[in-house]
Structures are given as C-alpha cells and as structure tokens.
PDB file of N, CA and C in Angstrom:
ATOM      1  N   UNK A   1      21.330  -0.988  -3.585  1.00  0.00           N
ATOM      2  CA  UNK A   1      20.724  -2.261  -3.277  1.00  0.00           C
ATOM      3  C   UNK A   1      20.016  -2.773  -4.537  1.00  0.00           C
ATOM      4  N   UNK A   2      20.245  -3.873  -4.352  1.00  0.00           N
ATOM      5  CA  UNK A   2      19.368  -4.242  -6.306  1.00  0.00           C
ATOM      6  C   UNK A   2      18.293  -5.282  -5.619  1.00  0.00           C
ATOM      7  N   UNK A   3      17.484  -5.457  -6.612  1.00  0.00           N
ATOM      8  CA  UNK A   3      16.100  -5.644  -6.462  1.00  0.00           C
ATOM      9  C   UNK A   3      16.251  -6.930  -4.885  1.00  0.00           C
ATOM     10  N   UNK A   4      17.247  -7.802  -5.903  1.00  0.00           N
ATOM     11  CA  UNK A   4      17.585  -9.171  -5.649  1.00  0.00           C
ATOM     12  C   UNK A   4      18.002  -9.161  -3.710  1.00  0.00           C
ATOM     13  N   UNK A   5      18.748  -8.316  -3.433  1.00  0.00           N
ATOM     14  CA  UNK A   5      18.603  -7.923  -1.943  1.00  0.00           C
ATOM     15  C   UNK A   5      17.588  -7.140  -1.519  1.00  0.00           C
ATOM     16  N   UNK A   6      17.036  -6.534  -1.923  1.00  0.00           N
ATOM     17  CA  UNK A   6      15.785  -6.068  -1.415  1.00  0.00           C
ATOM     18  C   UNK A   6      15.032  -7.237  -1.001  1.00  0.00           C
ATOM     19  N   UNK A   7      14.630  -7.957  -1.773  1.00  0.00           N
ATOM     20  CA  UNK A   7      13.649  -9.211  -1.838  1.00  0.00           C
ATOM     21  C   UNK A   7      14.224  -9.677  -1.026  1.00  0.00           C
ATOM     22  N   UNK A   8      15.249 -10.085  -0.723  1.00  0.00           N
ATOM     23  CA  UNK A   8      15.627 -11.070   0.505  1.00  0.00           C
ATOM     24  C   UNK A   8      15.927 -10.351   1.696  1.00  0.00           C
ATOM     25  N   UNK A   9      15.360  -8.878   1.782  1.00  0.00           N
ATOM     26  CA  UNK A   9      15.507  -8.109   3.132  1.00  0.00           C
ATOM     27  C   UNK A   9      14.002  -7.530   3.479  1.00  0.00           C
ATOM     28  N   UNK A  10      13.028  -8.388   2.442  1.00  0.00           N
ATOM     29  CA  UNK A  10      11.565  -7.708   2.956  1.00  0.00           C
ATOM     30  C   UNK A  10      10.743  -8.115   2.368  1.00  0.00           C
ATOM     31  N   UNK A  11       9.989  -8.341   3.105  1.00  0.00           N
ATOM     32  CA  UNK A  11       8.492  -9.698   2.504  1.00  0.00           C
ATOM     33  C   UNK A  11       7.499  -8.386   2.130  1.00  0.00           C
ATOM     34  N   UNK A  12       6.970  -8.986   0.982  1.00  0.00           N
ATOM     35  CA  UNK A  12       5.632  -8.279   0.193  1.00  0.00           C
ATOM     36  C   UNK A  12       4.510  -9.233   0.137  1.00  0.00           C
ATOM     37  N   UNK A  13       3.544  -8.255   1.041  1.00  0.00           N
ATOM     38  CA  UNK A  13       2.189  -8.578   1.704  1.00  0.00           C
ATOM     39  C   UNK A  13       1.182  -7.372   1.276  1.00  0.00           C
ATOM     40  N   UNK A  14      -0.534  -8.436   1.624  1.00  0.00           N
ATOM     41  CA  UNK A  14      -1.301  -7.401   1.559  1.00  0.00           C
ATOM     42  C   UNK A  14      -1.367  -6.639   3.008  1.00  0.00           C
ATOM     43  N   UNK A  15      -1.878  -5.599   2.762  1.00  0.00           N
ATOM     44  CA  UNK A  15      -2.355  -4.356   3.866  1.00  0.00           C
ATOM     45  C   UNK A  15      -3.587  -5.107   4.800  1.00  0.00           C
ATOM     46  N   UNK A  16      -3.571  -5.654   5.960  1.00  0.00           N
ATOM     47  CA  UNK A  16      -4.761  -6.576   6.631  1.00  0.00           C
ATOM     48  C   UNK A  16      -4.618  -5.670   8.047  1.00  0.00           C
ATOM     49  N   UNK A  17      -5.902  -5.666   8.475  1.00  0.00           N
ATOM     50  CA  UNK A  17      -6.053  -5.178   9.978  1.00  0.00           C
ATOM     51  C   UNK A  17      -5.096  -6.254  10.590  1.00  0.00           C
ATOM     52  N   UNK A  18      -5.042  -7.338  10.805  1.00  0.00           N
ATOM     53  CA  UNK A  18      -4.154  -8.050  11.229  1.00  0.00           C
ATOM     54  C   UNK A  18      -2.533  -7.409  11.646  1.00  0.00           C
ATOM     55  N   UNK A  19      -1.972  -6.876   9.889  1.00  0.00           N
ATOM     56  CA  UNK A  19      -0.759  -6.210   9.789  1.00  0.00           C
ATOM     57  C   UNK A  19      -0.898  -5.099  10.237  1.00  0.00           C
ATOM     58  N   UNK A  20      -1.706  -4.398  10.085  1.00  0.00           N
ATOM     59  CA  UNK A  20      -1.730  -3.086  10.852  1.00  0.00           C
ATOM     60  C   UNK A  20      -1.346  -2.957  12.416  1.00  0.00           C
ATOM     61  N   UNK A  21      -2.261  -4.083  13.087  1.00  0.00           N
ATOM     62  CA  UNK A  21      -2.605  -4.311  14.504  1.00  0.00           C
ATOM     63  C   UNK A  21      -0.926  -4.749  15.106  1.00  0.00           C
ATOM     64  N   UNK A  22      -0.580  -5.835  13.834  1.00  0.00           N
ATOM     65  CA  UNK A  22       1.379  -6.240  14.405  1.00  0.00           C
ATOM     66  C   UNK A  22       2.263  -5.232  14.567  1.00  0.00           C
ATOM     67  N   UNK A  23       2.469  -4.328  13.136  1.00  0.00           N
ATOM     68  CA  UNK A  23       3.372  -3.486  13.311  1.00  0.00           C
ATOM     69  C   UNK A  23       3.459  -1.623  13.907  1.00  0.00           C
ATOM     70  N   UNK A  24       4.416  -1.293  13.316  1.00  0.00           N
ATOM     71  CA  UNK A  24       4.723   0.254  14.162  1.00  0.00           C
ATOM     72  C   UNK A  24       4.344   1.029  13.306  1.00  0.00           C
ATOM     73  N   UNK A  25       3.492   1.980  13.885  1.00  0.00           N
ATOM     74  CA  UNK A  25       3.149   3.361  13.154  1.00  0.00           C
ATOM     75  C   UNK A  25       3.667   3.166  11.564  1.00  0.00           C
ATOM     76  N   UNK A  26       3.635   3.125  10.519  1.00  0.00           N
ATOM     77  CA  UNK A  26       4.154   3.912   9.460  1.00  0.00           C
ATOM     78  C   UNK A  26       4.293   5.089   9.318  1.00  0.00           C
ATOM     79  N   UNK A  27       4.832   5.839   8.396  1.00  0.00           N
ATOM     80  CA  UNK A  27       4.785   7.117   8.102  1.00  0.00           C
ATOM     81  C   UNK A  27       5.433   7.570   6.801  1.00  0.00           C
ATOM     82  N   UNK A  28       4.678   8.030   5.624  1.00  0.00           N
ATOM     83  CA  UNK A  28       5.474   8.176   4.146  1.00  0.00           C
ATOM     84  C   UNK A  28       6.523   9.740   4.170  1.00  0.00           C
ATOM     85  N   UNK A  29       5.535  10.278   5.574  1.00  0.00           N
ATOM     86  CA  UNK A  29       6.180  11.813   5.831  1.00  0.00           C
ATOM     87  C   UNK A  29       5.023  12.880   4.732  1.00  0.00           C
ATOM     88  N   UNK A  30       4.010  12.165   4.177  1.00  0.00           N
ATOM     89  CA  UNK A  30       3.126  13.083   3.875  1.00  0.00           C
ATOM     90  C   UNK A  30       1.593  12.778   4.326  1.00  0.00           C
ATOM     91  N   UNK A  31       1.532  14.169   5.112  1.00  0.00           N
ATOM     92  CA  UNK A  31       0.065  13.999   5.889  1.00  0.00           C
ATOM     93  C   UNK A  31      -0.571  13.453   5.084  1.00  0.00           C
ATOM     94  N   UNK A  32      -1.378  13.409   4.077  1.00  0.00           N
ATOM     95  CA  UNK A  32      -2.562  13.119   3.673  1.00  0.00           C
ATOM     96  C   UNK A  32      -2.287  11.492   3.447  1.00  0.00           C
ATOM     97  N   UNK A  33      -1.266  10.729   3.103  1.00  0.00           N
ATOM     98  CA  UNK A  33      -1.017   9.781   2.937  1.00  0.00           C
ATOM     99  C   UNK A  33      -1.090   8.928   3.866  1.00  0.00           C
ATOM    100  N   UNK A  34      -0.140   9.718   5.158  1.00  0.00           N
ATOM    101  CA  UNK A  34      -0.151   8.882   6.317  1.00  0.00           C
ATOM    102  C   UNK A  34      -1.393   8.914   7.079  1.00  0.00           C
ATOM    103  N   UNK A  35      -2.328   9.637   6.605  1.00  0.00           N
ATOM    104  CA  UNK A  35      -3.703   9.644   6.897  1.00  0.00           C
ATOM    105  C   UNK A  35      -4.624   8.951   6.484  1.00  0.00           C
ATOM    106  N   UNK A  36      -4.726   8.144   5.406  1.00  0.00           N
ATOM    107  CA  UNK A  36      -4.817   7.505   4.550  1.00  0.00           C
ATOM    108  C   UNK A  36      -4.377   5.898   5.144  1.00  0.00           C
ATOM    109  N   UNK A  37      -3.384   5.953   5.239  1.00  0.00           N
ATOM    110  CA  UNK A  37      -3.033   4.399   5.370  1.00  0.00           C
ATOM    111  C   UNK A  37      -3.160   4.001   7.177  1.00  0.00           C
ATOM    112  N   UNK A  38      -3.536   5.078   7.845  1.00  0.00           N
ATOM    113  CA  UNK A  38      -3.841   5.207   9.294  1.00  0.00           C
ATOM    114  C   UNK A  38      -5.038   4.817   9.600  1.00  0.00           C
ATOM    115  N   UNK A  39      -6.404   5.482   8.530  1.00  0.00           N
ATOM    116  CA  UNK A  39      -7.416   5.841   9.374  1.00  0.00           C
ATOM    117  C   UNK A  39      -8.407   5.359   8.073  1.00  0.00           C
ATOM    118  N   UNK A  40      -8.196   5.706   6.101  1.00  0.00           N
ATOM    119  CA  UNK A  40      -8.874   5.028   5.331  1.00  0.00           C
ATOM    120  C   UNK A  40      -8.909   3.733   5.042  1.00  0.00           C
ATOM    121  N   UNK A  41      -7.867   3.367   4.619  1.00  0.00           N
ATOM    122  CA  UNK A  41      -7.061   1.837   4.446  1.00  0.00           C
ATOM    123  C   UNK A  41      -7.828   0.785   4.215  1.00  0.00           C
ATOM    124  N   UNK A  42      -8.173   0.768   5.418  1.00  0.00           N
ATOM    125  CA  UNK A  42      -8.997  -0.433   5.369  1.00  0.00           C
ATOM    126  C   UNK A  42     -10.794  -0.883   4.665  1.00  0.00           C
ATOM    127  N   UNK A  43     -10.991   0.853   4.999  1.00  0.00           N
ATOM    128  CA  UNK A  43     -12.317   0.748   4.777  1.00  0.00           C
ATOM    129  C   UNK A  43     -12.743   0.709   3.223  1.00  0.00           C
ATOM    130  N   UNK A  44     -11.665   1.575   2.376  1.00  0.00           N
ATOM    131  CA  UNK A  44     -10.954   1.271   1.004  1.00  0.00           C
ATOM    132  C   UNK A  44     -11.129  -0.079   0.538  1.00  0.00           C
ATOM    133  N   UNK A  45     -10.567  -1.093   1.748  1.00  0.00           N
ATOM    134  CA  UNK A  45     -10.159  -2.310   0.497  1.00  0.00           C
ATOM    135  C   UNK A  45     -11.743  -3.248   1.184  1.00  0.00           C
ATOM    136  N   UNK A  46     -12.039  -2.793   2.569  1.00  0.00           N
ATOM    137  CA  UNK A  46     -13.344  -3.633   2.119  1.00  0.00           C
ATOM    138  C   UNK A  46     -14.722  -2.871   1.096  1.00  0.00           C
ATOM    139  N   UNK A  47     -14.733  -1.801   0.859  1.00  0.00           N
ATOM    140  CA  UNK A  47     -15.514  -1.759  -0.042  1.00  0.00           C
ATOM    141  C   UNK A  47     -14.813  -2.661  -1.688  1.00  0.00           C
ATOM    142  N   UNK A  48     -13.924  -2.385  -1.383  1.00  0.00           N
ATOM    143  CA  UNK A  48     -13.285  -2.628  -3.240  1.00  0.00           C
ATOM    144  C   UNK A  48     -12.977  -1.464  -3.924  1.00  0.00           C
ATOM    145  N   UNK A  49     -12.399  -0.602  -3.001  1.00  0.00           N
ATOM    146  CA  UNK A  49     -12.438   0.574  -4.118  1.00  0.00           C
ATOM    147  C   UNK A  49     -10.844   0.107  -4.299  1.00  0.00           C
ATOM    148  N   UNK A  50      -9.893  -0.444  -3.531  1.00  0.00           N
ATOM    149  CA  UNK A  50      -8.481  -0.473  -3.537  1.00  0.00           C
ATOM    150  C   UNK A  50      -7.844  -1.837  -3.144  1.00  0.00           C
ATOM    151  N   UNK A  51      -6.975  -2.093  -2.858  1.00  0.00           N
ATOM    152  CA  UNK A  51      -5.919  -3.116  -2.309  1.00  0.00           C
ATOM    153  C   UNK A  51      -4.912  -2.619  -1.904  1.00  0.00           C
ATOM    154  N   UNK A  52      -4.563  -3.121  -0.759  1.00  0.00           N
ATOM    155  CA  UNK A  52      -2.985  -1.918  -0.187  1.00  0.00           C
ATOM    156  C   UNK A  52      -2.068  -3.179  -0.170  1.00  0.00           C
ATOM    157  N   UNK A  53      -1.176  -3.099   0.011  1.00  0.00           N
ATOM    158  CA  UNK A  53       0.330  -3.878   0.076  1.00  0.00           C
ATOM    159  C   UNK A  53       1.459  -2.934   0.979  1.00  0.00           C
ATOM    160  N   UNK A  54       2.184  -3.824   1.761  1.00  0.00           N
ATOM    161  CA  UNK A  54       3.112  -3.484   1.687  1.00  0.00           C
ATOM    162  C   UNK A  54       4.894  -4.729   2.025  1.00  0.00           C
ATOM    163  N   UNK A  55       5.878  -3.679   2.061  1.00  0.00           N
ATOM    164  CA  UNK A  55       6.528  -4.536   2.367  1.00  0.00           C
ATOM    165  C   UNK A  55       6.938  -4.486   3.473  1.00  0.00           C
ATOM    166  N   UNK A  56       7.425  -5.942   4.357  1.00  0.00           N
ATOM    167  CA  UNK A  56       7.851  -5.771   5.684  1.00  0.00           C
ATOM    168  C   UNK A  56       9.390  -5.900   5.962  1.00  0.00           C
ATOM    169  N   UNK A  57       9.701  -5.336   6.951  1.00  0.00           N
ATOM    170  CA  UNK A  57      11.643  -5.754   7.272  1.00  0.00           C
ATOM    171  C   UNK A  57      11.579  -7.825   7.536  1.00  0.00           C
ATOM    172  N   UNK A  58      12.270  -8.071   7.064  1.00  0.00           N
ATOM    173  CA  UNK A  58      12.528  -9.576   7.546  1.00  0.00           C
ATOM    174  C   UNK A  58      13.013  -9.762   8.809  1.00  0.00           C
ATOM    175  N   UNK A  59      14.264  -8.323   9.261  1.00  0.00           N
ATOM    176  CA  UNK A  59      14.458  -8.998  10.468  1.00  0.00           C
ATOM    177  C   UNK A  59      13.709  -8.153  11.596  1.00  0.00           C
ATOM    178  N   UNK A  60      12.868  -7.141  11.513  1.00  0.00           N
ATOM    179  CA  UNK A  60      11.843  -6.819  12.283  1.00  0.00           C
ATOM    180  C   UNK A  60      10.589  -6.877  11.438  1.00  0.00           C
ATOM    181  N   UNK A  61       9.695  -7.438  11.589  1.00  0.00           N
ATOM    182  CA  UNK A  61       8.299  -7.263  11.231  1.00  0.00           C
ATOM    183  C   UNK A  61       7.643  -6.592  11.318  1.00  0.00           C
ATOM    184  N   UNK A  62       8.240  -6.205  12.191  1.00  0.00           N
ATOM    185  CA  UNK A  62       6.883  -4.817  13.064  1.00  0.00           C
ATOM    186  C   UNK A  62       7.648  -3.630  12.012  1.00  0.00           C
ATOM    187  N   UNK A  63       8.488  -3.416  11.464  1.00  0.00           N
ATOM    188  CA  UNK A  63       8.537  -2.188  10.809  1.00  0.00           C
ATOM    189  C   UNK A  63       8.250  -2.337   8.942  1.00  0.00           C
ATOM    190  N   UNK A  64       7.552  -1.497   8.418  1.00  0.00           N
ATOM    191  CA  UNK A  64       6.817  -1.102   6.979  1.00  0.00           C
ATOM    192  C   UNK A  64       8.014  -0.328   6.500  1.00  0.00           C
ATOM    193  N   UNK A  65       8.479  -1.087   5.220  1.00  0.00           N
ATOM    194  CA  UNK A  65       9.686   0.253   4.832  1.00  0.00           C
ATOM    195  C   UNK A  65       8.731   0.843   3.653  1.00  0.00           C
ATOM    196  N   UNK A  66       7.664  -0.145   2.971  1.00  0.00           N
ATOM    197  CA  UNK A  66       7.031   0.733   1.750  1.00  0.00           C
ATOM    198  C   UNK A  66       5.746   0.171   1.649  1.00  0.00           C
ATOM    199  N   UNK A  67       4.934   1.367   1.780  1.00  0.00           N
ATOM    200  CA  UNK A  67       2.942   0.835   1.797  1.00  0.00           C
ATOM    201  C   UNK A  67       3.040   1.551   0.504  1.00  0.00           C
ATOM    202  N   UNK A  68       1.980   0.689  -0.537  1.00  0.00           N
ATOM    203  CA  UNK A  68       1.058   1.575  -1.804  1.00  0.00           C
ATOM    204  C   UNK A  68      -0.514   0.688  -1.704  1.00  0.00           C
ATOM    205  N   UNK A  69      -1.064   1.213  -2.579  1.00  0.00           N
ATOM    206  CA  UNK A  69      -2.556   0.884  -3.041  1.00  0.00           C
ATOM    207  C   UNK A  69      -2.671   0.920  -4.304  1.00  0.00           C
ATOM    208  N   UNK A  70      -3.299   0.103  -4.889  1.00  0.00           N
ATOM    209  CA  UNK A  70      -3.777  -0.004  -6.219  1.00  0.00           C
ATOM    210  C   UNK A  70      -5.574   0.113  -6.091  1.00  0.00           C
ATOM    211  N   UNK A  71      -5.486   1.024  -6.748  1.00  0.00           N
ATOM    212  CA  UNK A  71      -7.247   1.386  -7.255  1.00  0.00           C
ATOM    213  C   UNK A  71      -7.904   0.266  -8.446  1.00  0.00           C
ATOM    214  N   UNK A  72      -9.060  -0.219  -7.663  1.00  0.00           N
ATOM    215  CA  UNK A  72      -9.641  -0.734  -8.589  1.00  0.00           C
ATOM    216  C   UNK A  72     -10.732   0.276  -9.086  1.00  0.00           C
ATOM    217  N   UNK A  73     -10.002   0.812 -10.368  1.00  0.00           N
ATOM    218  CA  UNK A  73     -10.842   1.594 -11.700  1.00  0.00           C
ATOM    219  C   UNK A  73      -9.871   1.579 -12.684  1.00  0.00           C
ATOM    220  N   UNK A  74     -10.754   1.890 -13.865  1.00  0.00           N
ATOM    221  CA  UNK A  74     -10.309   2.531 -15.258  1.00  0.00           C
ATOM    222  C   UNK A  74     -10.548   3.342 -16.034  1.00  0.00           C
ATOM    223  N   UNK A  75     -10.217   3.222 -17.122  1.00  0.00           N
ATOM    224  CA  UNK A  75     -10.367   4.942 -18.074  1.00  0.00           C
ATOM    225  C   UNK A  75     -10.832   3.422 -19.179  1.00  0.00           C
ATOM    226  N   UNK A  76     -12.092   4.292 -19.465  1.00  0.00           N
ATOM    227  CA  UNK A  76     -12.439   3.708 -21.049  1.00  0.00           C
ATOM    228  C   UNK A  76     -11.765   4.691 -21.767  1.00  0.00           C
ATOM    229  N   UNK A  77     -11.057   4.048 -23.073  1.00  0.00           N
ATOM    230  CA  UNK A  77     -11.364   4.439 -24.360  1.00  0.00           C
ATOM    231  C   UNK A  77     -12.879   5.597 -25.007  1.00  0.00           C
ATOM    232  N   UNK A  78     -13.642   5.334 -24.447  1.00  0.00           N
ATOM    233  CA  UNK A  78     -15.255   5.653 -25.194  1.00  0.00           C
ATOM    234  C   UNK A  78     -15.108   7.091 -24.189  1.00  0.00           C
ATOM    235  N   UNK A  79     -14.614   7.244 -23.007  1.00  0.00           N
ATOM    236  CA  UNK A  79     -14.907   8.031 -22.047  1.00  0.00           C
ATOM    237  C   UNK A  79     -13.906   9.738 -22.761  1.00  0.00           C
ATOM    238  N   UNK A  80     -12.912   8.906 -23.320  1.00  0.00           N
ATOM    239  CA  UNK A  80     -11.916  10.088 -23.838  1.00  0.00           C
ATOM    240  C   UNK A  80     -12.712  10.730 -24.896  1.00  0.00           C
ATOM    241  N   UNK A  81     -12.036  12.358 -25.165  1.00  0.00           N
ATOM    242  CA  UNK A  81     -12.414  12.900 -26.372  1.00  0.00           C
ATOM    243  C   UNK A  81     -11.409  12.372 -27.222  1.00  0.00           C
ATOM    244  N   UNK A  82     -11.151  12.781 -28.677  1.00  0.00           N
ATOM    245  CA  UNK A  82     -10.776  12.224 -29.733  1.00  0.00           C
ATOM    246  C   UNK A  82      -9.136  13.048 -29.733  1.00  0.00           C
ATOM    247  N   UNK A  83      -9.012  13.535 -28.439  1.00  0.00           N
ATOM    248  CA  UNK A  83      -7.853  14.365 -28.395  1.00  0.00           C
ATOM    249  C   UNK A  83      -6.821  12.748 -28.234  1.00  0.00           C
ATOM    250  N   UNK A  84      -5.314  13.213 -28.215  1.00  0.00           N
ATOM    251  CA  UNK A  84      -4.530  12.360 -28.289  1.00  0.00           C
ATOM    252  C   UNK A  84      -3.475  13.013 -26.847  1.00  0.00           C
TER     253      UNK A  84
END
C-alpha cells in the first residue's frame, strides 16, 4: 500500500475523549501500551506532557488502525557530556 492509499483509506486525527468515547477498543498487542492509550492518554495530553494522534478507517470510524504520542520534551545540548 503506498502512502497515497493509505491517506485515502484513513483520516489522521488528534487522540480526544470524544474519539475515544466513538470508537472500538484499540489494541497495539502490547500491554503497557494498550494501557497507556486506555487508561493514561488523556490525562498525558491535558497536563502537556504529550499529544496522541491517531488514524481512523474511512469506511468504519469506530476502528483505530494506528495510535502514537509525541512527548512534549527535549535534550539540551548543555545537558550532554562532551561524549559524541
């Protein structure tokens, strides 16, 4: 499948109690993950520690073929040792 059908077989959204509340269970098939996007998720993106996304089927909604999160942090420069 190349990108170009993907995109036209699944909408990319943020992670909202809303979406949660529409669709079916997810599951990545790893506990800690699916634990994570079950039960942390949310509480994650209202502090700000994260943002979740995922994508949805176009012709069912209710099913998640791919959840991630992006962390809001970084690595200084100043924080590293002088190792490479």
């Amino acid at each position: 499948m190349t990108i170009s059908e993907f995109l036209n077989e699944f909408t990319f959204i943020e992670l909202t109690e809303d979406v949660l509340a529409e669709c079916e269970h997810f599951s990545c098939g790893v506990g800690d993950l699916d634990e994570y996007f079950q039960k942390d998720v949310l509480g994650y993106t209202r502090k700000m520690v994260s943002r979740s996304y995922v994508f949805r089927s176009n012709s069912n909604p209710k099913q998640i073929a791919c959840a991630f999160s992006v962390s809001n942090d970084s690595l200084r420069m100043t924080d590293l040792s002088n190792r490479k």
